[in-house]
N, C-alpha and C. Protein backbone atom coordinates (compact mmCIF):
# COMPACT_ATOMS: atom_id res chain seq x y z
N UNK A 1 -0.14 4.05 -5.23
CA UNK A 1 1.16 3.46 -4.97
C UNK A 1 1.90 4.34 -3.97
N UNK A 2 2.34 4.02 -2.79
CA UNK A 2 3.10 4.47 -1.99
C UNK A 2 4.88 3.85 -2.19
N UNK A 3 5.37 4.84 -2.54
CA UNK A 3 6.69 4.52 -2.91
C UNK A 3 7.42 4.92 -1.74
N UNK A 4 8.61 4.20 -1.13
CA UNK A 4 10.24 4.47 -0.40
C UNK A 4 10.46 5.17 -1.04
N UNK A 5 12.04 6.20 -0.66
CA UNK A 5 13.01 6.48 -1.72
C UNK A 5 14.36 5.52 -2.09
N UNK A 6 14.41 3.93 -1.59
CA UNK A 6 15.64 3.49 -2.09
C UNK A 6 15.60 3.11 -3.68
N UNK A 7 16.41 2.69 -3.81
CA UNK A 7 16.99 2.64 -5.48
C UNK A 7 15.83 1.64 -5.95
N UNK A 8 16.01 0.42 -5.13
CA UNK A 8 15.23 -0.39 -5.77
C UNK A 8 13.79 -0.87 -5.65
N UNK A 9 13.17 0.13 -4.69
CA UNK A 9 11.61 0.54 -4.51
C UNK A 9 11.16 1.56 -5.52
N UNK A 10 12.30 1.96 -6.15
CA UNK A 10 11.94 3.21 -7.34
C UNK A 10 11.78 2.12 -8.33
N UNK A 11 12.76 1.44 -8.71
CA UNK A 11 12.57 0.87 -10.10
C UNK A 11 11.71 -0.50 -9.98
N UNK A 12 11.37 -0.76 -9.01
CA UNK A 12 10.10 -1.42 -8.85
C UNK A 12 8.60 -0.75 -9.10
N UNK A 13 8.46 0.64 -8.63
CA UNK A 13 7.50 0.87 -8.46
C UNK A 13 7.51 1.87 -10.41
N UNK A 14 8.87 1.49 -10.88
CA UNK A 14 8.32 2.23 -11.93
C UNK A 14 8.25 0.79 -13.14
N UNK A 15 8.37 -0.02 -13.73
CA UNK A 15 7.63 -1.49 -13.87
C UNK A 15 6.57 -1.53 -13.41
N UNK A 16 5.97 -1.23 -12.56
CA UNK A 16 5.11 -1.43 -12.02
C UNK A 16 4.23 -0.17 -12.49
N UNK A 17 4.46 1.07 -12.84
CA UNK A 17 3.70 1.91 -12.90
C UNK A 17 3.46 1.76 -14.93
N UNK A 18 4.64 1.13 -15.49
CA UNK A 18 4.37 0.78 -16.98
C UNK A 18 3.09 -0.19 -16.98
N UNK A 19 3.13 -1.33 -16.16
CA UNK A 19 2.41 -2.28 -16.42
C UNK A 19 0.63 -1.59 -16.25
N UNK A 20 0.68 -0.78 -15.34
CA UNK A 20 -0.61 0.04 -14.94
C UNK A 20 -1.46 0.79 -15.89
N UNK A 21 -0.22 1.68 -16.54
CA UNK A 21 -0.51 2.44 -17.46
C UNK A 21 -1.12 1.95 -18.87
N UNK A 22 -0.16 0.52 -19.10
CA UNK A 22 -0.55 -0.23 -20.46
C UNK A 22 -1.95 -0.43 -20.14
N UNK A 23 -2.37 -1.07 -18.60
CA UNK A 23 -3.73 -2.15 -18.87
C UNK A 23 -4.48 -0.82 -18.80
N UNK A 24 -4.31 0.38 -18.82
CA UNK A 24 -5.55 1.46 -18.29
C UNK A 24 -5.78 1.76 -17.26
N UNK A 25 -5.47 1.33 -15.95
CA UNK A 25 -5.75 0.89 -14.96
C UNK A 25 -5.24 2.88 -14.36
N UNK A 26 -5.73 3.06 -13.75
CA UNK A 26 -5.67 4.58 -12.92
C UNK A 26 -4.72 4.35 -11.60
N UNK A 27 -4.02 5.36 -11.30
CA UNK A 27 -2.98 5.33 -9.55
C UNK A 27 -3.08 6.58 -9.94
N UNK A 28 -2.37 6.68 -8.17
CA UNK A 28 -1.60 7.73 -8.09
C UNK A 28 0.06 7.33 -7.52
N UNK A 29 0.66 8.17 -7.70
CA UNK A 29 1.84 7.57 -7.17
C UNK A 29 2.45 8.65 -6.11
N UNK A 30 2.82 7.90 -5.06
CA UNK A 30 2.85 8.75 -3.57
C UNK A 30 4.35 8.44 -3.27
N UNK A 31 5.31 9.70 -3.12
CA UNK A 31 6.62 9.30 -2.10
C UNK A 31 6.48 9.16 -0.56
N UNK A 32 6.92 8.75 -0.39
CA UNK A 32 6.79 7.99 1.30
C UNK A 32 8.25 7.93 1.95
N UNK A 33 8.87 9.27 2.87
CA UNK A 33 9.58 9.50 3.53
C UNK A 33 10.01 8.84 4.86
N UNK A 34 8.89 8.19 5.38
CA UNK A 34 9.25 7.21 6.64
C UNK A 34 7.90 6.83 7.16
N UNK A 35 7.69 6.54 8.48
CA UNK A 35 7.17 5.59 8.76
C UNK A 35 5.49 6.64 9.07
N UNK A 36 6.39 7.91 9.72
CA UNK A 36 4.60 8.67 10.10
C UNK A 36 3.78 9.44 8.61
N UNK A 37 4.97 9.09 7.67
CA UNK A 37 4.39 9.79 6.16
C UNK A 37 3.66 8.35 5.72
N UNK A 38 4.27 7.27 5.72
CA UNK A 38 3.40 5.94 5.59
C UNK A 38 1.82 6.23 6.03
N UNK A 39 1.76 6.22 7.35
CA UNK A 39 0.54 6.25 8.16
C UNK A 39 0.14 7.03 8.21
N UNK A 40 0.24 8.42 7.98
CA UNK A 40 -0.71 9.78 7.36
C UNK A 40 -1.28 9.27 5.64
N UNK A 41 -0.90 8.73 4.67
CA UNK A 41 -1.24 8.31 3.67
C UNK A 41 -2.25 7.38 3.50
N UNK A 42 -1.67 5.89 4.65
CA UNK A 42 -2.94 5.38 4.46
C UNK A 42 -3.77 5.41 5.26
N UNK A 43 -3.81 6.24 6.62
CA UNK A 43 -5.10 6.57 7.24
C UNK A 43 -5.90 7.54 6.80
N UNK A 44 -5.61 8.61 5.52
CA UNK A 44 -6.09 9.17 5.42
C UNK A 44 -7.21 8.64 4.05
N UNK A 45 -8.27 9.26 3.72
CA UNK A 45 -9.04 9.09 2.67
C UNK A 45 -8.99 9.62 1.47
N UNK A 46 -8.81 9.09 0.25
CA UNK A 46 -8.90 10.18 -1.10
C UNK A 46 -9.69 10.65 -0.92
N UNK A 47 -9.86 12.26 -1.80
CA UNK A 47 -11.13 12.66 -2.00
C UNK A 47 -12.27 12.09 -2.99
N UNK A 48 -11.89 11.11 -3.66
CA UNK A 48 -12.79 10.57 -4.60
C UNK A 48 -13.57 9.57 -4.17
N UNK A 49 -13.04 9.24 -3.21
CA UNK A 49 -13.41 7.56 -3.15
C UNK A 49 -14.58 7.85 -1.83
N UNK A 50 -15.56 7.13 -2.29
CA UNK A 50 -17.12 7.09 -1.43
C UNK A 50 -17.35 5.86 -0.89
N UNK A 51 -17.35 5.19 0.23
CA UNK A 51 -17.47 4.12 1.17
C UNK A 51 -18.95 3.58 0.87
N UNK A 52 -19.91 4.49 0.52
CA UNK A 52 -21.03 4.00 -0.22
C UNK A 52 -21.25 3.57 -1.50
N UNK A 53 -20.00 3.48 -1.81
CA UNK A 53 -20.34 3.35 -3.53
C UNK A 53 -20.31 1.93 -3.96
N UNK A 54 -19.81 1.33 -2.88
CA UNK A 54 -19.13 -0.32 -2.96
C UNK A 54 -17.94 -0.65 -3.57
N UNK A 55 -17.44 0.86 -3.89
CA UNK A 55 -15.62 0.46 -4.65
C UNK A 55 -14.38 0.44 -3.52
N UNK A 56 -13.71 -0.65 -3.66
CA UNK A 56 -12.93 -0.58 -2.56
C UNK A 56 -11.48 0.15 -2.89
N UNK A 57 -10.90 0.22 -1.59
CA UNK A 57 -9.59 1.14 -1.93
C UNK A 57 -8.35 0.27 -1.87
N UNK A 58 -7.22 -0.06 -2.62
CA UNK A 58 -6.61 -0.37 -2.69
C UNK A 58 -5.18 0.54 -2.89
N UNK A 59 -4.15 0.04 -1.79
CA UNK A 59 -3.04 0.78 -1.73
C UNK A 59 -1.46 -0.63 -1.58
N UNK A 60 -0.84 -0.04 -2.40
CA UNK A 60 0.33 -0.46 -2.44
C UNK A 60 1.70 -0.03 -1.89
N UNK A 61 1.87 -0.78 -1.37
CA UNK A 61 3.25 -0.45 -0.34
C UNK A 61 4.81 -0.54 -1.38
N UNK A 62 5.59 -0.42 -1.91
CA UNK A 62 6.47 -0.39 -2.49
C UNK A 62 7.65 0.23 -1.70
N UNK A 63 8.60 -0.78 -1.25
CA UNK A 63 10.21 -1.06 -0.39
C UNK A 63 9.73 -0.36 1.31
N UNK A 64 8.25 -0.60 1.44
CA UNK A 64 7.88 0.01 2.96
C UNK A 64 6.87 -0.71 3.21
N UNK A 65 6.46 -0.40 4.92
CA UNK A 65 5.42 -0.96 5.42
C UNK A 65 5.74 -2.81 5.93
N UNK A 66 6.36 -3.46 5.37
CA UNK A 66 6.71 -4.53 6.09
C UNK A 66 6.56 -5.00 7.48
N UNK A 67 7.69 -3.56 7.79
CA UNK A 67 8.06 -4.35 8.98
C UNK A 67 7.56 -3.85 10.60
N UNK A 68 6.36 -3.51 9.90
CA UNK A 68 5.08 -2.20 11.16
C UNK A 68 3.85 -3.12 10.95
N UNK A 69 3.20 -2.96 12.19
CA UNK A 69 1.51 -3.04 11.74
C UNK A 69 0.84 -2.50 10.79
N UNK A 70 0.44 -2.69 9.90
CA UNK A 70 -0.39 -1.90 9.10
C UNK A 70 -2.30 -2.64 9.29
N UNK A 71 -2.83 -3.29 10.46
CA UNK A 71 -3.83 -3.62 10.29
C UNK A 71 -4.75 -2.25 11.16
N UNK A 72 -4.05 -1.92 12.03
CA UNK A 72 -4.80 -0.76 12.35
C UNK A 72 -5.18 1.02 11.67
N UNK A 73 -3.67 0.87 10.39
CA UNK A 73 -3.91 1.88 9.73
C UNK A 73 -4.50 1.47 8.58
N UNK A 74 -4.96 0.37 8.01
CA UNK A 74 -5.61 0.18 7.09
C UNK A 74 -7.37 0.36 6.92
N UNK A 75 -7.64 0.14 8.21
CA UNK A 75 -9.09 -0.02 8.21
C UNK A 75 -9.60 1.19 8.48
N UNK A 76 -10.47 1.28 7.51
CA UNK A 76 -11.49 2.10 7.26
C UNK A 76 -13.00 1.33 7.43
N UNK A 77 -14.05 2.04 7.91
CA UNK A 77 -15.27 1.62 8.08
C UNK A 77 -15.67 1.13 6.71
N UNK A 78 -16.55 -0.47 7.14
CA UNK A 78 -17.12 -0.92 6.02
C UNK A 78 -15.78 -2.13 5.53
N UNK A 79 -14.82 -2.16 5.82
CA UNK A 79 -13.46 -2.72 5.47
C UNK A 79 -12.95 -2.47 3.97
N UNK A 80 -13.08 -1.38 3.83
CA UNK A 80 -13.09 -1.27 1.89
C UNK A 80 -11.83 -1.04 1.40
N UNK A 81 -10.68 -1.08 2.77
CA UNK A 81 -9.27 -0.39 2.25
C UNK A 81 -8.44 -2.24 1.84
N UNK A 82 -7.75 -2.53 0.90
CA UNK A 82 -6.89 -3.52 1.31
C UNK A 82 -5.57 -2.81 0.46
N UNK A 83 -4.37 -3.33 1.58
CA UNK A 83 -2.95 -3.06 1.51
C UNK A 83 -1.85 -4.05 1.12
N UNK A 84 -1.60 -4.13 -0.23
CA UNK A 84 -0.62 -4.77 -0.67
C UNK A 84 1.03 -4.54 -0.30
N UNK A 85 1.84 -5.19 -0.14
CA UNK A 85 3.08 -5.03 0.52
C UNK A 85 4.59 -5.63 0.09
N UNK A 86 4.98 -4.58 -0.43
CA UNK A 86 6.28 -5.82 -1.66
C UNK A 86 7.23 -4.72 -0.62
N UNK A 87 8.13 -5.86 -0.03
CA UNK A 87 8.72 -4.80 1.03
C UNK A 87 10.14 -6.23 0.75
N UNK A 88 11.01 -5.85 1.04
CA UNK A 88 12.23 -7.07 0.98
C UNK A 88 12.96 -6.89 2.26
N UNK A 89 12.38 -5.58 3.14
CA UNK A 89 13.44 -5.51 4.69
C UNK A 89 12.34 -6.74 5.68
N UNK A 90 13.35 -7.24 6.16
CA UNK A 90 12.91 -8.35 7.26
C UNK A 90 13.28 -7.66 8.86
N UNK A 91 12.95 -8.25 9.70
CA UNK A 91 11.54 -8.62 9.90
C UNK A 91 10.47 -8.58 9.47
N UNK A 92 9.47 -9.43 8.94
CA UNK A 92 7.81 -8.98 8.48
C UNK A 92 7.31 -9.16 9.58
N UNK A 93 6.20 -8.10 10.07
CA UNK A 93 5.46 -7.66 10.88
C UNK A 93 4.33 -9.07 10.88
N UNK A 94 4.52 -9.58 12.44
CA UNK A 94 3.21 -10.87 12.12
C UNK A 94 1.81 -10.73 11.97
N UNK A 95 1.38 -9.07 12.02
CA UNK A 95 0.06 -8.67 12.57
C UNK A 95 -0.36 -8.80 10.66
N UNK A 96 0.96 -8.31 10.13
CA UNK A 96 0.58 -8.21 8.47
C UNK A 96 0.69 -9.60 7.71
N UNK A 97 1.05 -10.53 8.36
CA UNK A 97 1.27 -11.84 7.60
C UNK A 97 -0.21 -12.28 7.83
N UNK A 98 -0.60 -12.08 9.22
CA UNK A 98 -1.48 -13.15 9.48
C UNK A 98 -3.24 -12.28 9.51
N UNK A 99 -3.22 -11.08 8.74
CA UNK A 99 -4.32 -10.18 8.14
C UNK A 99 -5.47 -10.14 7.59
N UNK A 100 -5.14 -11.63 6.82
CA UNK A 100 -6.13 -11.97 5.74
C UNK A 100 -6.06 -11.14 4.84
N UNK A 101 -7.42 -10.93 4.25
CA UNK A 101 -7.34 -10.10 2.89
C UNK A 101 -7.06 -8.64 3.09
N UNK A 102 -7.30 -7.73 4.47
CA UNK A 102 -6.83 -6.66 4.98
C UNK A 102 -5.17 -6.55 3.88
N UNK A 103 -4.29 -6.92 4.53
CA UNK A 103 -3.34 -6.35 3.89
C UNK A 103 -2.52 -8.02 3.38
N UNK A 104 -2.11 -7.87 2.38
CA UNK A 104 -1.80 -8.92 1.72
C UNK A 104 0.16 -8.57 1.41
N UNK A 105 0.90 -9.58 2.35
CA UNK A 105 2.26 -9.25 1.79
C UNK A 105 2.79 -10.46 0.74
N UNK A 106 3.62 -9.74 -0.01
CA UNK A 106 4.59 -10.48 -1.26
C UNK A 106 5.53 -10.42 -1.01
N UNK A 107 5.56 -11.75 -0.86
CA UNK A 107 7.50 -12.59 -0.42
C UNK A 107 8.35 -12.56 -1.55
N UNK A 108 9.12 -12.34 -1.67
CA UNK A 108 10.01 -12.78 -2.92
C UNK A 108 10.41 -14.08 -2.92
């Protein structure tokens, strides 16, 4: 989970981090200061995660990322990264609407 710091990207991303926790489900949860801390995060690779293994990576955008390209920082070889996007600032970026399964945004 890549979190903003506004008020209501926090208490989104913490609902969101209950619901995670109940099903079992593993994160990490990342603060995200602006736009080049965005794109150092998701261009970069966990250390866990193996492109051979066939598990894909999934990252969540929480009150960021909207309103930028994110199809060029998402991809990783093999296409194994996809980027979810609950962002409520408008403009939405058309490169991220029209992505396909790459990065997937949520409208309210």
């Amino acid at each position: 989970l890549l979190v903003a710091p506004p008020a209501d990207a926090l208490a989104a991303a913490r609902i969101l981090t209950l619901l995670l926790r109940r099903d079992g489900v593993q994160y990490s949860l990342t603060a995200v200061g602006g736009w080049t801390d965005l794109a150092e995060r998701l261009a970069g690779s966990p250390d866990d995660a193996d492109p051979d293994d066939g598990a894909h990576r999934l990252a969540v955008c929480v009150g960021c990322g909207a309103t930028r390209d994110l199809t060029g920082l998402a991809g990783t070889p093999g296409g194994a990264t996809r980027v979810y996007v609950v962002d409520g600032r408008r403009p939405v970026h058309l490169k991220n609407v029209h992505a396909g399964e790459e990065v997937v945004v949520l409208c309210e």
